[in-house]
Protein backbone atom coordinates (compact mmCIF):
# COMPACT_ATOMS: atom_id res chain seq x y z
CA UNK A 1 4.63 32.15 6.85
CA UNK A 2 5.54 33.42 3.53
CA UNK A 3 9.13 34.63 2.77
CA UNK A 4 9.63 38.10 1.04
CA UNK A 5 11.62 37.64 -1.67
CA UNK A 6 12.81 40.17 -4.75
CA UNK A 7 13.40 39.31 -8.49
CA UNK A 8 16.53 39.54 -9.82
CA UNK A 9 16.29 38.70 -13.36
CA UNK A 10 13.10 40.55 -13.88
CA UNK A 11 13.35 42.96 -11.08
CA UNK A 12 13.00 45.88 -13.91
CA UNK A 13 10.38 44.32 -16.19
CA UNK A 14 7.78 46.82 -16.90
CA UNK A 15 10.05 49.76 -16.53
CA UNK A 16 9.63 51.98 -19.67
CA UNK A 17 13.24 53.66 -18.92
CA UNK A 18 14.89 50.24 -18.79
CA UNK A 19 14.55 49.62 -22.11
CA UNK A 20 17.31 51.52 -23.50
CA UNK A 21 21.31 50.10 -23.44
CA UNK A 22 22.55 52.72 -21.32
CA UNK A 23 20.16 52.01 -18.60
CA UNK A 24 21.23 48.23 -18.76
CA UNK A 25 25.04 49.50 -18.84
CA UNK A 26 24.00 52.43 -16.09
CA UNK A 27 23.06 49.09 -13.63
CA UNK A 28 26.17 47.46 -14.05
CA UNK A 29 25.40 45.84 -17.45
CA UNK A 30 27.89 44.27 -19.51
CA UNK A 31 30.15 44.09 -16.37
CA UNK A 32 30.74 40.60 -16.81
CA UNK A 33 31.50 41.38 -20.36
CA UNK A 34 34.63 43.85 -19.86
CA UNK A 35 36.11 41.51 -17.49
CA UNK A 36 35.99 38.45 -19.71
CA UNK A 37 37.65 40.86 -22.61
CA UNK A 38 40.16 42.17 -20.60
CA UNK A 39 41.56 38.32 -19.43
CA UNK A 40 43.80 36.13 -21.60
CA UNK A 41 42.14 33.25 -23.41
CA UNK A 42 43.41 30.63 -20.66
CA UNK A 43 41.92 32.76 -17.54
CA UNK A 44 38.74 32.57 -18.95
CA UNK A 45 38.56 29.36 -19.48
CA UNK A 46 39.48 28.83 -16.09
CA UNK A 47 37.22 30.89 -14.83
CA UNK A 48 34.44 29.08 -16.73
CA UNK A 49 35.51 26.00 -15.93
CA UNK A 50 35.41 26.55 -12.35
CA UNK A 51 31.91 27.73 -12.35
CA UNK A 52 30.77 24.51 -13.83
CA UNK A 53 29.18 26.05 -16.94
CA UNK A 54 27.67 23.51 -18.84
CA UNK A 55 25.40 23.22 -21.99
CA UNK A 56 21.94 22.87 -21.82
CA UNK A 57 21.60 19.89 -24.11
CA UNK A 58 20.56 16.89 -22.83
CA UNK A 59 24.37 15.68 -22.45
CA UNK A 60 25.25 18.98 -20.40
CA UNK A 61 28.95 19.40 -22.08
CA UNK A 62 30.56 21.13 -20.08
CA UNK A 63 31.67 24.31 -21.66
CA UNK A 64 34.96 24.99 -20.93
CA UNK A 65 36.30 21.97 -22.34
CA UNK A 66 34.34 22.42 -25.87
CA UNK A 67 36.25 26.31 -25.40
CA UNK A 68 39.44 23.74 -24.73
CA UNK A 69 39.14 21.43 -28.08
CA UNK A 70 40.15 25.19 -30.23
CA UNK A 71 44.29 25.21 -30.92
CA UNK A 72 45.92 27.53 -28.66
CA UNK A 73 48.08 28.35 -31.66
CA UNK A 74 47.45 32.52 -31.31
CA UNK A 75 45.35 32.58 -34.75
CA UNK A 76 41.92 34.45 -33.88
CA UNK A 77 38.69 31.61 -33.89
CA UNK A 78 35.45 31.02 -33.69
CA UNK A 79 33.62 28.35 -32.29
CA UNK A 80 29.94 27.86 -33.91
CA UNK A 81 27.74 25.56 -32.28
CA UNK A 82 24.30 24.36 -33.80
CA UNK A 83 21.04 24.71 -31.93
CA UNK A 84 18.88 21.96 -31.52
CA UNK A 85 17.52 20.24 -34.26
CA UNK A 86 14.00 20.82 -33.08
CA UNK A 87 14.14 24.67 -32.70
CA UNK A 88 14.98 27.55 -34.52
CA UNK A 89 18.40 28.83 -34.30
């Protein structure tokens, strides 16, 4: 008995009118995005934190404590992180 199942990440792969931004933005695209701008820096952190977000090195940081080693001092930052050694980054 084989289950019918239906792609989510690739459901529109092949699609010659899905290529364009507002297509991606049309089917709920960058969603995810607006909300995360629209919280304070401690919310999303939360949020990440709760989902368990981790890094996909070997260690598996999780990543809302690396997000939680950056002063909370109001001064805008950025937080660079290297790729692995063996790949391009």
């Amino acid at each position: 008995m084989s289950e019918k199942w239906e792609p989510i990440l690739l459901r529109d792969y092949g699609r010659d009118d899905s290529r364009p931004i507002a297509y991606y933005a049309a089917a709920g695209g960058y969603e995810g995005l607006k909300r995360a701008r629209a919280m304070a820096s401690e919310a999303a952190i939360a949020e990440v934190e709760a989902s368990g977000l981790r890094g996909r090195g070997g260690a598996g940081f999780p990543t809302a404590r690396k997000w939680k080693f950056l002063p909370a001092d109001g001064r805008p930052r950025c937080l660079v992180c290297n790729c692995d050694e063996s790949e391009p980054g």
